[in-house]
Structure formats: structure tokens, C-alpha cells
N, C-alpha and C. Protein backbone atom coordinates (compact mmCIF):
# COMPACT_ATOMS: atom_id res chain seq x y z
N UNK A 1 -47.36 -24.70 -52.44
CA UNK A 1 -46.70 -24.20 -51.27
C UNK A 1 -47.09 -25.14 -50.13
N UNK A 2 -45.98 -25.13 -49.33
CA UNK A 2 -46.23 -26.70 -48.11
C UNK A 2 -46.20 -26.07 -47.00
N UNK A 3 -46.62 -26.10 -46.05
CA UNK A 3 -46.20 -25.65 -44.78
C UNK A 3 -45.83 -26.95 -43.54
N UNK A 4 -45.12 -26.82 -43.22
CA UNK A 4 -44.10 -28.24 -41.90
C UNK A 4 -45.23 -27.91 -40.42
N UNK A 5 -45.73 -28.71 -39.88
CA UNK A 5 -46.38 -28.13 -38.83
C UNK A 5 -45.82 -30.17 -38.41
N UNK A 6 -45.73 -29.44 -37.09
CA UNK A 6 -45.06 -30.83 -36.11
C UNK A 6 -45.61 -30.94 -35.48
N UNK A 7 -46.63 -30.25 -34.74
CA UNK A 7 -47.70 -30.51 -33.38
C UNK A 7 -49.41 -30.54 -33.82
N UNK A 8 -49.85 -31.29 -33.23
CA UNK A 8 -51.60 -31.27 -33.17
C UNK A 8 -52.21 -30.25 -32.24
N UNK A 9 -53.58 -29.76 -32.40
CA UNK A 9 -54.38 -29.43 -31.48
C UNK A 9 -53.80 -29.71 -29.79
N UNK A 10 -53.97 -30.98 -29.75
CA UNK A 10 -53.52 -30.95 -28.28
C UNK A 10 -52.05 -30.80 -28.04
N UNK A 11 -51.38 -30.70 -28.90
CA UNK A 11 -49.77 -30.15 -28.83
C UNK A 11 -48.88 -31.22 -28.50
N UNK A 12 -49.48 -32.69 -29.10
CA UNK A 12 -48.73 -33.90 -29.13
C UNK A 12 -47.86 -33.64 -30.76
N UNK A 13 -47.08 -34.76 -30.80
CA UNK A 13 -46.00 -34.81 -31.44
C UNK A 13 -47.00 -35.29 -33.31
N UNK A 14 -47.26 -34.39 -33.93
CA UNK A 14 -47.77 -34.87 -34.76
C UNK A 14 -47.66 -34.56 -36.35
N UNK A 15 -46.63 -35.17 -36.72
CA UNK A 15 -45.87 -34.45 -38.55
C UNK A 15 -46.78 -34.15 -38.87
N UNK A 16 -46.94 -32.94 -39.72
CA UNK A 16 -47.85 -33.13 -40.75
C UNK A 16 -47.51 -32.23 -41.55
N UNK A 17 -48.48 -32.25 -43.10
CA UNK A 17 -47.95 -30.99 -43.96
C UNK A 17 -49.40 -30.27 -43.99
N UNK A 18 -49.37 -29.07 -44.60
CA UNK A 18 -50.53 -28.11 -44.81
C UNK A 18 -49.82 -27.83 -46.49
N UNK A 19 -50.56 -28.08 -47.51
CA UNK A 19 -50.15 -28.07 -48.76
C UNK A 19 -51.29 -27.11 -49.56
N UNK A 20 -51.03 -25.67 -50.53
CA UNK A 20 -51.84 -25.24 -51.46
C UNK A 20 -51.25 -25.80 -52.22
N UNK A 21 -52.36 -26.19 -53.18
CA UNK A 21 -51.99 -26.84 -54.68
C UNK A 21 -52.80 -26.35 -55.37
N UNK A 22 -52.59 -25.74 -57.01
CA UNK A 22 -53.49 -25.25 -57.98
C UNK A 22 -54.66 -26.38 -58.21
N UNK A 23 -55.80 -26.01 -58.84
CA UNK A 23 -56.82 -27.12 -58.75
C UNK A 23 -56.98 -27.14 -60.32
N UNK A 24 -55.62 -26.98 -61.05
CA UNK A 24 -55.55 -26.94 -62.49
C UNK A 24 -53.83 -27.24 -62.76
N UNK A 25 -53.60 -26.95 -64.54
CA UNK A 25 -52.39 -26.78 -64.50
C UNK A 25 -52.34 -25.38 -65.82
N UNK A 26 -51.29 -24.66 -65.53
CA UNK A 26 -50.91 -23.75 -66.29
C UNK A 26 -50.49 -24.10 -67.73
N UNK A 27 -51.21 -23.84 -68.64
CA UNK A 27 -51.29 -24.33 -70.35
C UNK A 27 -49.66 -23.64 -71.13
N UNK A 28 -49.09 -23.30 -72.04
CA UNK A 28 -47.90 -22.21 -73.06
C UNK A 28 -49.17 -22.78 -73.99
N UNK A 29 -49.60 -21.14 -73.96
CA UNK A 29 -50.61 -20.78 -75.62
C UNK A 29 -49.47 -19.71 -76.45
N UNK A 30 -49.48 -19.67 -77.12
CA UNK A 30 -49.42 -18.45 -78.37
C UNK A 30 -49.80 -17.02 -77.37
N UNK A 31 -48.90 -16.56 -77.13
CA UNK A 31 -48.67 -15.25 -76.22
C UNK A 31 -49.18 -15.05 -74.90
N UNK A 32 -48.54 -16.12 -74.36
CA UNK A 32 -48.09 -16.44 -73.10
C UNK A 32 -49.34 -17.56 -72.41
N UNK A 33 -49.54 -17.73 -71.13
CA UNK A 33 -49.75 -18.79 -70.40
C UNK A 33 -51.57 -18.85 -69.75
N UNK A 34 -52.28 -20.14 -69.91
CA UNK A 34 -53.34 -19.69 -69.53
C UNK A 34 -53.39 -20.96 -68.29
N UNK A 35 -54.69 -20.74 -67.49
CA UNK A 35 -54.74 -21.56 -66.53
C UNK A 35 -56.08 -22.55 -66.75
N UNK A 36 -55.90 -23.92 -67.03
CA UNK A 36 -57.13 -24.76 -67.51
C UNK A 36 -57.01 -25.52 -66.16
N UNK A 37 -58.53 -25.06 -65.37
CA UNK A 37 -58.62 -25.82 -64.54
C UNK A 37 -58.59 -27.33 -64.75
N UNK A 38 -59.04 -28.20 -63.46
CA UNK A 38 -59.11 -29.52 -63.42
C UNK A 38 -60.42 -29.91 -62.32
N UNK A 39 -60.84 -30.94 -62.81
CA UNK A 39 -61.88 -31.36 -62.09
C UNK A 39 -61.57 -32.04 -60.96
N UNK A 40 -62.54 -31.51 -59.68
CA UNK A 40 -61.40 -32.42 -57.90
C UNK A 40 -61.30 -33.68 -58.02
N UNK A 41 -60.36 -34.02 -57.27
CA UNK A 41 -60.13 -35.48 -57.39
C UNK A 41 -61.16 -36.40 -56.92
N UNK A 42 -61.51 -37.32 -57.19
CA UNK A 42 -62.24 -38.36 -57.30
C UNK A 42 -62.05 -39.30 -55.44
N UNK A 43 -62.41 -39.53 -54.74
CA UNK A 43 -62.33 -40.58 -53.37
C UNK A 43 -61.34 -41.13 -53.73
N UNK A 44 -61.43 -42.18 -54.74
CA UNK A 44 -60.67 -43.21 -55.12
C UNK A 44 -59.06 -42.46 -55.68
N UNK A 45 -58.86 -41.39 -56.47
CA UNK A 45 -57.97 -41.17 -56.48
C UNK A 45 -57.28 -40.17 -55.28
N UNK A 46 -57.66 -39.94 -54.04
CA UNK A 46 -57.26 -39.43 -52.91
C UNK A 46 -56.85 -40.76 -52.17
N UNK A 47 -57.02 -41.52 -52.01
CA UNK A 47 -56.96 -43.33 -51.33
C UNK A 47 -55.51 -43.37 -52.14
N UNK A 48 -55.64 -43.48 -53.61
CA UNK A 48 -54.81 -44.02 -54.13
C UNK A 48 -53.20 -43.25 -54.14
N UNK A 49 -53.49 -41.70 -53.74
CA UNK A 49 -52.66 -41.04 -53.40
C UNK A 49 -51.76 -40.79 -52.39
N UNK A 50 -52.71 -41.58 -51.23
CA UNK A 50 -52.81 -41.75 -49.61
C UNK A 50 -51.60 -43.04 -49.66
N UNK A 51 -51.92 -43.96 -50.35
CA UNK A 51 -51.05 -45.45 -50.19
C UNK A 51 -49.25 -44.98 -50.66
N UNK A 52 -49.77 -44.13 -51.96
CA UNK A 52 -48.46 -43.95 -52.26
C UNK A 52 -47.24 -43.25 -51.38
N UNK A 53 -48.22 -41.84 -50.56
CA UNK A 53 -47.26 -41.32 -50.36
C UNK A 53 -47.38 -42.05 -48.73
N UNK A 54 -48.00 -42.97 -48.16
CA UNK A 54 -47.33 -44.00 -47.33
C UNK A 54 -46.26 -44.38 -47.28
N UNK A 55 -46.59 -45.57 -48.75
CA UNK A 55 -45.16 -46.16 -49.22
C UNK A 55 -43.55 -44.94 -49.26
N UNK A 56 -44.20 -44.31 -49.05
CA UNK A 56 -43.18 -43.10 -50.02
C UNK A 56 -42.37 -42.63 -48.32
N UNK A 57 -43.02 -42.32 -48.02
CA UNK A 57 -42.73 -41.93 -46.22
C UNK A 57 -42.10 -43.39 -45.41
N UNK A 58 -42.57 -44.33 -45.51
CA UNK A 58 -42.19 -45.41 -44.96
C UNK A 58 -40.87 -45.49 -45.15
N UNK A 59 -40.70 -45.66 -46.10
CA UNK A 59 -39.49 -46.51 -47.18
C UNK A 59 -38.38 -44.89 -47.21
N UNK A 60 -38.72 -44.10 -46.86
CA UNK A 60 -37.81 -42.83 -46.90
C UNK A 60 -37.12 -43.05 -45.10
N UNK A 61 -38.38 -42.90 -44.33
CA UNK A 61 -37.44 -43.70 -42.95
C UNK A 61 -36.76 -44.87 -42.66
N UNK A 62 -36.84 -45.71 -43.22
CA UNK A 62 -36.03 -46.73 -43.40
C UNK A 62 -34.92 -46.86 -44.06
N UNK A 63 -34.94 -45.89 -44.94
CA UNK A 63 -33.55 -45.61 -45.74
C UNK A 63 -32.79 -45.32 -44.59
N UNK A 64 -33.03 -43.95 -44.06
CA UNK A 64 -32.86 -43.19 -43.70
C UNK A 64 -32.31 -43.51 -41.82
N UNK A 65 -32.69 -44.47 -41.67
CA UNK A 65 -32.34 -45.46 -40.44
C UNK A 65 -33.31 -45.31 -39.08
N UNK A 66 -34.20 -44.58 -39.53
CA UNK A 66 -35.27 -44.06 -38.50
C UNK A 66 -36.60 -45.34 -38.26
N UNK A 67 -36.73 -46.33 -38.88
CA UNK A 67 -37.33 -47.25 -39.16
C UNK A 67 -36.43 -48.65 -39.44
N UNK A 68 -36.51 -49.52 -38.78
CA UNK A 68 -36.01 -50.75 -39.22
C UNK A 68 -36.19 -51.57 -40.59
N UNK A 69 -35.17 -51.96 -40.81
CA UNK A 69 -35.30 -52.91 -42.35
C UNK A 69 -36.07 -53.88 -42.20
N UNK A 70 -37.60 -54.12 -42.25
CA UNK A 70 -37.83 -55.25 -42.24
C UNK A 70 -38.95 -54.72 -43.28
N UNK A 71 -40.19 -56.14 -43.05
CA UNK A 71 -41.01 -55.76 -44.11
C UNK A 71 -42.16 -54.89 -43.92
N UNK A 72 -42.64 -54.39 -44.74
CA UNK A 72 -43.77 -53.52 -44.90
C UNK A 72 -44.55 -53.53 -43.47
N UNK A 73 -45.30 -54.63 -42.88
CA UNK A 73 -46.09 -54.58 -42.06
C UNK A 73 -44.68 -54.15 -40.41
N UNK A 74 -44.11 -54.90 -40.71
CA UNK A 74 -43.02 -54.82 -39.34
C UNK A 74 -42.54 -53.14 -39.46
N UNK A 75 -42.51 -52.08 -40.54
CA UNK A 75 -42.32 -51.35 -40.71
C UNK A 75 -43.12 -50.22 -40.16
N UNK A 76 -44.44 -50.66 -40.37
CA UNK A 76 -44.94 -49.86 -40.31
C UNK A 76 -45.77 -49.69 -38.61
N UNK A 77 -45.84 -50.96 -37.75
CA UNK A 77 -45.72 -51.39 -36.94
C UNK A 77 -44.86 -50.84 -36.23
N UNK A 78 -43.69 -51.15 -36.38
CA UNK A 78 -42.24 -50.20 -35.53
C UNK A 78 -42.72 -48.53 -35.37
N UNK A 79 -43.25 -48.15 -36.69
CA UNK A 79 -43.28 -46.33 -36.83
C UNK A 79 -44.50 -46.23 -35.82
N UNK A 80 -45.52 -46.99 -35.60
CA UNK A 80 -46.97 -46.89 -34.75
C UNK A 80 -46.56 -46.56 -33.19
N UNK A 81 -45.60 -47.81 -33.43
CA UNK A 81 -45.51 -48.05 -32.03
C UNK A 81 -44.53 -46.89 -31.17
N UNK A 82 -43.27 -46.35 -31.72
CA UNK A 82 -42.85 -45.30 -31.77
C UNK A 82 -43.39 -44.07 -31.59
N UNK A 83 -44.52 -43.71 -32.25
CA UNK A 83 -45.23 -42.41 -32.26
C UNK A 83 -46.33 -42.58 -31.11
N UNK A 84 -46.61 -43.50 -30.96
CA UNK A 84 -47.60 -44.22 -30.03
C UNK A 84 -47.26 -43.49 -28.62
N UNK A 85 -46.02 -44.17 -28.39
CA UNK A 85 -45.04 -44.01 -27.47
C UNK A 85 -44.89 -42.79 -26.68
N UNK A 86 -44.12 -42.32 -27.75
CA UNK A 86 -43.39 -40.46 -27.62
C UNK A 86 -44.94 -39.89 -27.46
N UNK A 87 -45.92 -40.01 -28.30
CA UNK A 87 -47.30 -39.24 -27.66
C UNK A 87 -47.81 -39.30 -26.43
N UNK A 88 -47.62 -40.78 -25.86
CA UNK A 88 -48.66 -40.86 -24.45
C UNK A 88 -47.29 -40.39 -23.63
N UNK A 89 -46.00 -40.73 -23.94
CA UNK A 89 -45.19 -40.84 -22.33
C UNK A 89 -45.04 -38.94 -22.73
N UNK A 90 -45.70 -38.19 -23.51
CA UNK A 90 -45.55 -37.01 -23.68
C UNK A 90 -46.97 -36.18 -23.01
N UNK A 91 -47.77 -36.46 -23.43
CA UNK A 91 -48.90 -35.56 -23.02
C UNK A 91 -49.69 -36.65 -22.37
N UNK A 92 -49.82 -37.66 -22.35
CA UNK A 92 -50.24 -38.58 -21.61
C UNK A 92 -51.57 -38.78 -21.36
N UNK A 93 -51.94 -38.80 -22.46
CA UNK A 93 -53.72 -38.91 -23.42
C UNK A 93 -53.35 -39.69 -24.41
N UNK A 94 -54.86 -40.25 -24.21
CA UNK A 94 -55.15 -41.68 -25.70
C UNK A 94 -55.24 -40.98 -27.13
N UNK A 95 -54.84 -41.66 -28.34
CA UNK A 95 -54.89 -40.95 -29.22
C UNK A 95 -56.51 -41.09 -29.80
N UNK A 96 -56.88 -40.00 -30.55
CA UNK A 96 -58.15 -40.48 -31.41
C UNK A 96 -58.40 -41.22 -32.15
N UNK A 97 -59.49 -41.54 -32.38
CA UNK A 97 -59.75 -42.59 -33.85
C UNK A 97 -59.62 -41.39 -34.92
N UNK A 98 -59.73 -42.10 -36.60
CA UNK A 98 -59.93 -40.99 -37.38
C UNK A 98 -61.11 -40.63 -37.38
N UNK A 99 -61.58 -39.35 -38.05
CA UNK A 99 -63.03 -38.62 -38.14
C UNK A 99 -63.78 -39.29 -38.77
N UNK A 100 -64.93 -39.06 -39.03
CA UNK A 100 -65.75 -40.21 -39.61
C UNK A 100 -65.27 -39.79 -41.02
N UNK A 101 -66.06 -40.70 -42.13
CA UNK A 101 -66.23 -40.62 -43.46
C UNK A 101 -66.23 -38.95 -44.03
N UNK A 102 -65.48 -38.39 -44.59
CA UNK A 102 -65.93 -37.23 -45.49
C UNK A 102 -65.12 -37.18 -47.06
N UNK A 103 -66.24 -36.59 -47.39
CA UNK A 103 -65.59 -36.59 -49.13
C UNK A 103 -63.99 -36.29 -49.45
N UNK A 104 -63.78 -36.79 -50.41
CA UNK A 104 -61.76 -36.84 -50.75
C UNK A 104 -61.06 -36.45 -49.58
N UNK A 105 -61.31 -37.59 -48.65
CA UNK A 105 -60.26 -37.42 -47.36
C UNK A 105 -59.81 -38.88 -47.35
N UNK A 106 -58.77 -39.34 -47.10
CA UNK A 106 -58.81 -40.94 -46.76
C UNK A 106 -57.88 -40.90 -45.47
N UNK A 107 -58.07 -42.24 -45.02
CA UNK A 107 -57.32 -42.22 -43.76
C UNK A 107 -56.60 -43.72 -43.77
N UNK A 108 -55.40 -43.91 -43.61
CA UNK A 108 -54.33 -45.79 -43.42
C UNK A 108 -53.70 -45.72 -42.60
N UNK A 109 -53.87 -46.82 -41.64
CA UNK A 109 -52.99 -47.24 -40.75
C UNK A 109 -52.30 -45.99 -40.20
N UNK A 110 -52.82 -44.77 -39.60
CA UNK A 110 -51.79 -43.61 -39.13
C UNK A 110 -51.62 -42.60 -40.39
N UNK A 111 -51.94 -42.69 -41.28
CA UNK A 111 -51.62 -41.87 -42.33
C UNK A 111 -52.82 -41.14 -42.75
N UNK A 112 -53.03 -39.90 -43.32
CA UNK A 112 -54.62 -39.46 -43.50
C UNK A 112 -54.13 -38.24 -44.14
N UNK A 113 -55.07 -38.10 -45.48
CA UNK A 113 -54.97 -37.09 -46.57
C UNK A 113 -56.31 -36.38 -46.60
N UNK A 114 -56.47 -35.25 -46.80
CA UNK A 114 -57.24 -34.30 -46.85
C UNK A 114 -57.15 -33.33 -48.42
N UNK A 115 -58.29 -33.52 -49.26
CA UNK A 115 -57.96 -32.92 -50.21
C UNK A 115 -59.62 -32.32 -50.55
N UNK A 116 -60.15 -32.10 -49.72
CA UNK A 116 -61.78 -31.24 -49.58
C UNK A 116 -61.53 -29.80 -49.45
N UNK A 117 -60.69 -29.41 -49.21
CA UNK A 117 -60.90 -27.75 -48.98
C UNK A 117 -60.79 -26.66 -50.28
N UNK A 118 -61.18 -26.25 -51.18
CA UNK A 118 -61.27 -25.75 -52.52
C UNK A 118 -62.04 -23.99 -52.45
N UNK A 119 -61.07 -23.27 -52.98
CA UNK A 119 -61.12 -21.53 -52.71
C UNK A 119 -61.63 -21.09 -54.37
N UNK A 120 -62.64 -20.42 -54.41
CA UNK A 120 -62.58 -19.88 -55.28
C UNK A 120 -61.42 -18.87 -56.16
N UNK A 121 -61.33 -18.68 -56.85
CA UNK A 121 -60.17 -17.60 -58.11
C UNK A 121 -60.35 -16.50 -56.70
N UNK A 122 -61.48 -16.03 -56.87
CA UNK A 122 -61.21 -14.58 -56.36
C UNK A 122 -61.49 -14.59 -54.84
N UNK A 123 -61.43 -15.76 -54.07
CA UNK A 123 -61.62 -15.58 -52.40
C UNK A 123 -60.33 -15.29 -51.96
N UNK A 124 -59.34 -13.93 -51.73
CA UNK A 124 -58.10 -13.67 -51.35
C UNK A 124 -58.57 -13.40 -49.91
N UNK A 125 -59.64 -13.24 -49.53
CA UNK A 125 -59.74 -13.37 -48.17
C UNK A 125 -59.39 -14.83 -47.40
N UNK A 126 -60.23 -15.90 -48.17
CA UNK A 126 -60.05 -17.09 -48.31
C UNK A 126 -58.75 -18.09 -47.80
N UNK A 127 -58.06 -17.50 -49.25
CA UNK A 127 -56.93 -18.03 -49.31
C UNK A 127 -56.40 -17.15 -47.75
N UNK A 128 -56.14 -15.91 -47.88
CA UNK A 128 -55.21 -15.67 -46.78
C UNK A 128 -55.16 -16.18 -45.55
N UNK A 129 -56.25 -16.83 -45.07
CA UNK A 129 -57.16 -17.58 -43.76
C UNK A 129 -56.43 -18.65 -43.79
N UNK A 130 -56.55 -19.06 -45.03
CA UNK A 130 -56.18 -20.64 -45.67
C UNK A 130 -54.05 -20.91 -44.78
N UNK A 131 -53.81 -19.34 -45.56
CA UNK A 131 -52.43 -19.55 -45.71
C UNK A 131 -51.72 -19.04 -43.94
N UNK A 132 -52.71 -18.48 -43.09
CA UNK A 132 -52.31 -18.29 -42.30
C UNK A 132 -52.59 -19.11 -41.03
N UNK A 133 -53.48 -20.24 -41.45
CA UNK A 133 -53.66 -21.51 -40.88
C UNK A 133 -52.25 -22.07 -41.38
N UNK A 134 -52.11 -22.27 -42.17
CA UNK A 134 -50.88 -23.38 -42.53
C UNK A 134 -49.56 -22.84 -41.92
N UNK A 135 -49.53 -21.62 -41.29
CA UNK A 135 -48.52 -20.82 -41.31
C UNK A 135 -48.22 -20.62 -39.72
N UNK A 136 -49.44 -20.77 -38.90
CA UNK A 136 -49.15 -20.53 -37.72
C UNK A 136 -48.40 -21.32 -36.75
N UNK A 137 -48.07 -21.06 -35.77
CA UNK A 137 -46.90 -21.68 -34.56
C UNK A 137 -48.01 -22.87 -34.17
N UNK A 138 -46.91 -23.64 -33.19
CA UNK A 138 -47.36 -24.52 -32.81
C UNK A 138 -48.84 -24.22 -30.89
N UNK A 139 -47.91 -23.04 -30.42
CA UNK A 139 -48.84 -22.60 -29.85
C UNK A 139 -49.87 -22.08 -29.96
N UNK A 140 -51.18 -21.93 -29.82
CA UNK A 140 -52.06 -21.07 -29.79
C UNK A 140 -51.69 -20.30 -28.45
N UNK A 141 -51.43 -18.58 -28.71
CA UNK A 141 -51.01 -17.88 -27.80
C UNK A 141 -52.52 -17.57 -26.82
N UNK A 142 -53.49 -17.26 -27.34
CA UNK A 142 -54.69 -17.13 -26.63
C UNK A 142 -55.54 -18.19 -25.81
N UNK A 143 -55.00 -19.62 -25.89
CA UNK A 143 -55.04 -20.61 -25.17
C UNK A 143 -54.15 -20.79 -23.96
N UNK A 144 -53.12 -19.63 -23.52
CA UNK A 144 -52.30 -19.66 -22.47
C UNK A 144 -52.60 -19.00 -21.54
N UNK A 145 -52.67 -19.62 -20.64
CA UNK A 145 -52.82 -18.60 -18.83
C UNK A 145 -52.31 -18.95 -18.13
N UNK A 146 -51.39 -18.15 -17.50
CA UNK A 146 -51.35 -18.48 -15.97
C UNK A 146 -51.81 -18.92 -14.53
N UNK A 147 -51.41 -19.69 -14.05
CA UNK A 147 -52.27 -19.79 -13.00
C UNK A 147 -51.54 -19.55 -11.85
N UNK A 148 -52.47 -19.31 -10.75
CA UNK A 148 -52.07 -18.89 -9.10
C UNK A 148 -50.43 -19.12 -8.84
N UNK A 149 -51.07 -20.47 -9.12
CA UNK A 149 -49.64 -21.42 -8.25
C UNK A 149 -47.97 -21.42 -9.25
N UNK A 150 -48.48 -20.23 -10.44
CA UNK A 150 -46.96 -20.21 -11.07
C UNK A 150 -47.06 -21.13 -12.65
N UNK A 151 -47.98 -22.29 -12.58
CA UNK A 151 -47.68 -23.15 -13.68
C UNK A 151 -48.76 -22.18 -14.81
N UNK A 152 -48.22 -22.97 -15.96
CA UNK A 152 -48.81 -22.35 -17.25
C UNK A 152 -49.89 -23.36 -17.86
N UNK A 153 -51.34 -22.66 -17.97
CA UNK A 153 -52.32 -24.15 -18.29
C UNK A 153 -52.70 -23.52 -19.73
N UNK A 154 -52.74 -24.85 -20.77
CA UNK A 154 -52.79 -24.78 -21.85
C UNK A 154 -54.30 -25.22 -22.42
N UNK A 155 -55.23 -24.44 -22.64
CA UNK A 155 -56.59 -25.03 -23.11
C UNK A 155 -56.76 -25.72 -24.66
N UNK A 156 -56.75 -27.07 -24.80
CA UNK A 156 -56.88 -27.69 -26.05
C UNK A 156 -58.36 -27.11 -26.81
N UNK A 157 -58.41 -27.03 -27.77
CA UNK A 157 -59.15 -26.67 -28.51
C UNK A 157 -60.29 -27.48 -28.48
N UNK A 158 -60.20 -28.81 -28.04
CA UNK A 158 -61.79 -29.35 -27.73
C UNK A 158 -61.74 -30.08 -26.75
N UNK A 159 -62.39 -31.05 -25.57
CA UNK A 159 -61.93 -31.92 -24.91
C UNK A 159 -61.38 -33.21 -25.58
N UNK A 160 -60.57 -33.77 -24.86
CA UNK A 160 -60.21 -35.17 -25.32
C UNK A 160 -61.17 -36.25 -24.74
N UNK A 161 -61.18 -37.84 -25.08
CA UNK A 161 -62.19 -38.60 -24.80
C UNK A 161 -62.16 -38.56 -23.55
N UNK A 162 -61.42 -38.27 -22.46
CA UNK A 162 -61.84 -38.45 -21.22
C UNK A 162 -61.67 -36.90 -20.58
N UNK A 163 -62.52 -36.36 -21.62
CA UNK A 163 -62.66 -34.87 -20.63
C UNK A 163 -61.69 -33.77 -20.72
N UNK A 164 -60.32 -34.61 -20.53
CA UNK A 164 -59.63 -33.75 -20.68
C UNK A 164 -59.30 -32.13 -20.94
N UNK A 165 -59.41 -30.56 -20.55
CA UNK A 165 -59.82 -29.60 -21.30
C UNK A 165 -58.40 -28.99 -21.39
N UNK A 166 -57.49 -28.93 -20.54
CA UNK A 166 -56.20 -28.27 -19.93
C UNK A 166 -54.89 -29.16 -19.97
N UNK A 167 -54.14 -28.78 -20.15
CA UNK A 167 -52.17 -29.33 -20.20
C UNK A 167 -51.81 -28.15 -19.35
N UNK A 168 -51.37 -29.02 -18.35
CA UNK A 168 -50.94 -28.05 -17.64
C UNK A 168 -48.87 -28.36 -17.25
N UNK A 169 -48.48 -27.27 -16.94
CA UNK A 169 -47.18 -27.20 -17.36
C UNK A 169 -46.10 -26.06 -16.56
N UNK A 170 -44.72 -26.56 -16.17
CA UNK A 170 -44.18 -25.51 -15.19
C UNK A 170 -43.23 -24.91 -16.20
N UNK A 171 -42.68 -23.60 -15.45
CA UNK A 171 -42.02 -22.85 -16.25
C UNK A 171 -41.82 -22.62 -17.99
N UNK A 172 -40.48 -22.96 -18.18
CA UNK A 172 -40.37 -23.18 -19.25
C UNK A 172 -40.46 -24.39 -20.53
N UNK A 173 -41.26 -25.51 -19.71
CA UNK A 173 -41.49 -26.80 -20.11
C UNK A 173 -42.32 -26.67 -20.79
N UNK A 174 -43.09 -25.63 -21.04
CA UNK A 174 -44.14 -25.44 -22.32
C UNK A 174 -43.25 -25.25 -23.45
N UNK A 175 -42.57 -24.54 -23.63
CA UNK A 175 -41.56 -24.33 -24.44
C UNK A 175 -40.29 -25.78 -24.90
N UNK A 176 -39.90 -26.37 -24.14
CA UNK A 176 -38.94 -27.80 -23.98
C UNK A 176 -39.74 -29.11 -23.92
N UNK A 177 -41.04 -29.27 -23.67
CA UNK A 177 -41.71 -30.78 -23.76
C UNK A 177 -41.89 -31.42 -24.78
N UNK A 178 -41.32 -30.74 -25.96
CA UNK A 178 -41.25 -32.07 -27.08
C UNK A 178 -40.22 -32.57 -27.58
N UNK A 179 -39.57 -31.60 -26.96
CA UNK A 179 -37.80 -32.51 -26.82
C UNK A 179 -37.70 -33.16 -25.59
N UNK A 180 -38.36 -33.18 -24.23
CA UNK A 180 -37.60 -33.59 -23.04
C UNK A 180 -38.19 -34.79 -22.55
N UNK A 181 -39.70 -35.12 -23.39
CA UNK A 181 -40.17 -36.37 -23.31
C UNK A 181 -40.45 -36.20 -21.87
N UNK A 182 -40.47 -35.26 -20.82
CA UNK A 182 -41.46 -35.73 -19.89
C UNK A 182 -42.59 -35.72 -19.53
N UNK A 183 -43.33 -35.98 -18.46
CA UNK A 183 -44.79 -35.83 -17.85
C UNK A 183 -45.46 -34.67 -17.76
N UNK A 184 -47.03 -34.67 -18.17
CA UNK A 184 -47.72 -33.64 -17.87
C UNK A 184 -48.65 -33.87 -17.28
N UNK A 185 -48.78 -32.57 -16.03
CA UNK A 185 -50.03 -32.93 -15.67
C UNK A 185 -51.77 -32.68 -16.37
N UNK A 186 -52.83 -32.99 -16.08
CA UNK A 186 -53.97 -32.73 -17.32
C UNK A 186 -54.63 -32.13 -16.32
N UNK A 187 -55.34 -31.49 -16.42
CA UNK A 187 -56.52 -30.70 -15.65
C UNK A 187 -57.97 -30.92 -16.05
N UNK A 188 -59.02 -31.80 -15.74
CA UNK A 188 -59.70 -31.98 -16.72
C UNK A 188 -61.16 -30.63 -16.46
């Protein structure tokens, strides 16, 4: 099961998927079906998974005319610079580096896979946490307040490198700023 989530923490423009996947595959025995786990993936095969579905994303926007025909590096270059773009002339903060080193996570050129998070059979508490992370809006509603003067200030979930704590925002432009591509002010 996949979940589409389009925004980051700080509520910049940021694809991504939230994916459960069995950590096995389902066997046909002799009166009906059993489940033989699998052992987690290996660093190296999370990297190697990471490149593919690069290639795989790249080469799907470029079909697709969202990316220019050129080669691999000019490709991928064009998509940087693009997202680059639409992020700062949007919320108008530097982007992060990736996180440091952690087990079966890899990170390329803008691209970064996560395959560390593992629920026991019987954690349905777990999972439901799991599934209602993957599931939630792009707002955090309890990060919204009003302020005095009418505008709506948005508290990011951690500071950004320069302090940053607040997006702050008029009327209904909390709602329209990732289609309207304009300015925000930051509150730090």
C-alpha cells in the first residue's frame, strides 16, 4: 500500500511516497497460503534499489515531457534545478543536506529511500501509527494560529538552518501557495 504525499515538514513542494510492503512473500502450500518471511534488505541492496527507481523516475519525466531529452546528467540537472526553484521562490528557505548515515536508507543526487522502519506480526497499534502517518494531509492542523494582525502563522516542526520557526501567510494563501508560486513571509 503507497500513500502520495506532495509536501515536506516545512510545507515545500516535496513528491514523495510512504510505502507498506510485506517483509516476506506469501507461499500456495497444500490447503491454502502461508507467509515465509524474508530477511531485511541488505545497504547495498537499498542503494541498488535507490539508482533504479531514479533511473525509473527520470526517464518517466522525460517521456512524459516534464524533463528535457537530453542525457542522464543534463536530465537530472534540469529536474534539480526546477525543484530547486519552485522551493525557494515558494517558501523561500535553503534546502537541507541529507541526514547523516543510517542503516538501509540511501540517499542520490535528490533522490532518498528509506527502508529501516520494520513492525512486528502483532504491533496493530504500530502499524496503525505507521498507516496514519502515511495517510495524513499536508497540513498539520495543530501547527496553525492565528495571529493579531489577521495572517495565519504556520509552526514547522523543527527550525530550519537559519532559525527559521514560522511561515507565515494571509488569508487563504495557506490553502493556494503551492499552486500560486508566491512569497512568504518567515518569522524566525
Amino acid at each position: 500500500m503507497s500513500f502520495i504525499q506532495f509536501f515536506g515538514s516545512a510545507l515545500q513542494v516535496t513528491p514523495h511516497f510512504h510505502s507498506l510492503v510485506p517483509d516476506g512473500v506469501f507461499v500456495s502450500e497444500e490447503g491454502g497460503v502461508r507467509f515465509a518471511p524474508l530477511p531485511p534488505p541488505t545497504q547495498g541492496e537499498v542503494e541498488r534499489l535507490l539508482k533504479v527507481v531514479r533511473h525509473r523516475v527520470l526517464r518517466l519525466l522525460e517521456k512524459r515531457g516534464a524533463l528535457p531529452a537530453q542525457g542522464p546528467e543534463d536530465v537530472l540537472q534540469a529536474y534539480q534545478a526546477h525543484s530547486l526553484q519552485q522551493r525557494l521562490r515558494w517558501t523561500e528557505v535553503d534546502v537541507r543536506p541529507p541526514p547523516s548515515k543510517q542503516p538501509r536508507c540511501a540517499f542520490l543526487e535528490g533522490f532518498s529511500l528509506h527502508a529501516n522502519t520494520h513492525l512486528h506480526a502483532n504491533d496493530r497499534q504500530g502499524l496503525e501509527r505507521l498507516c496514519r502517518y502515511g495517510a495524513r494531509g499536508a497540513l498539520a492542523l495543530e501547527r496553525l494560529a492565528r495571529m493579531e494582525d489577521g495572517r495565519i502563522a504556520y509552526r514547522m516542526k523543527r527550525p530550519l538552518p537559519d532559525g527559521t520557526t514560522h511561515l507565515l501567510f494571509t488569508g487563504l494563501d495557506v490553502f493556494a501557495c503551492a499552486r500560486c508560486g508566491g512569497r512568504r513571509k518567515v518569522l524566525a
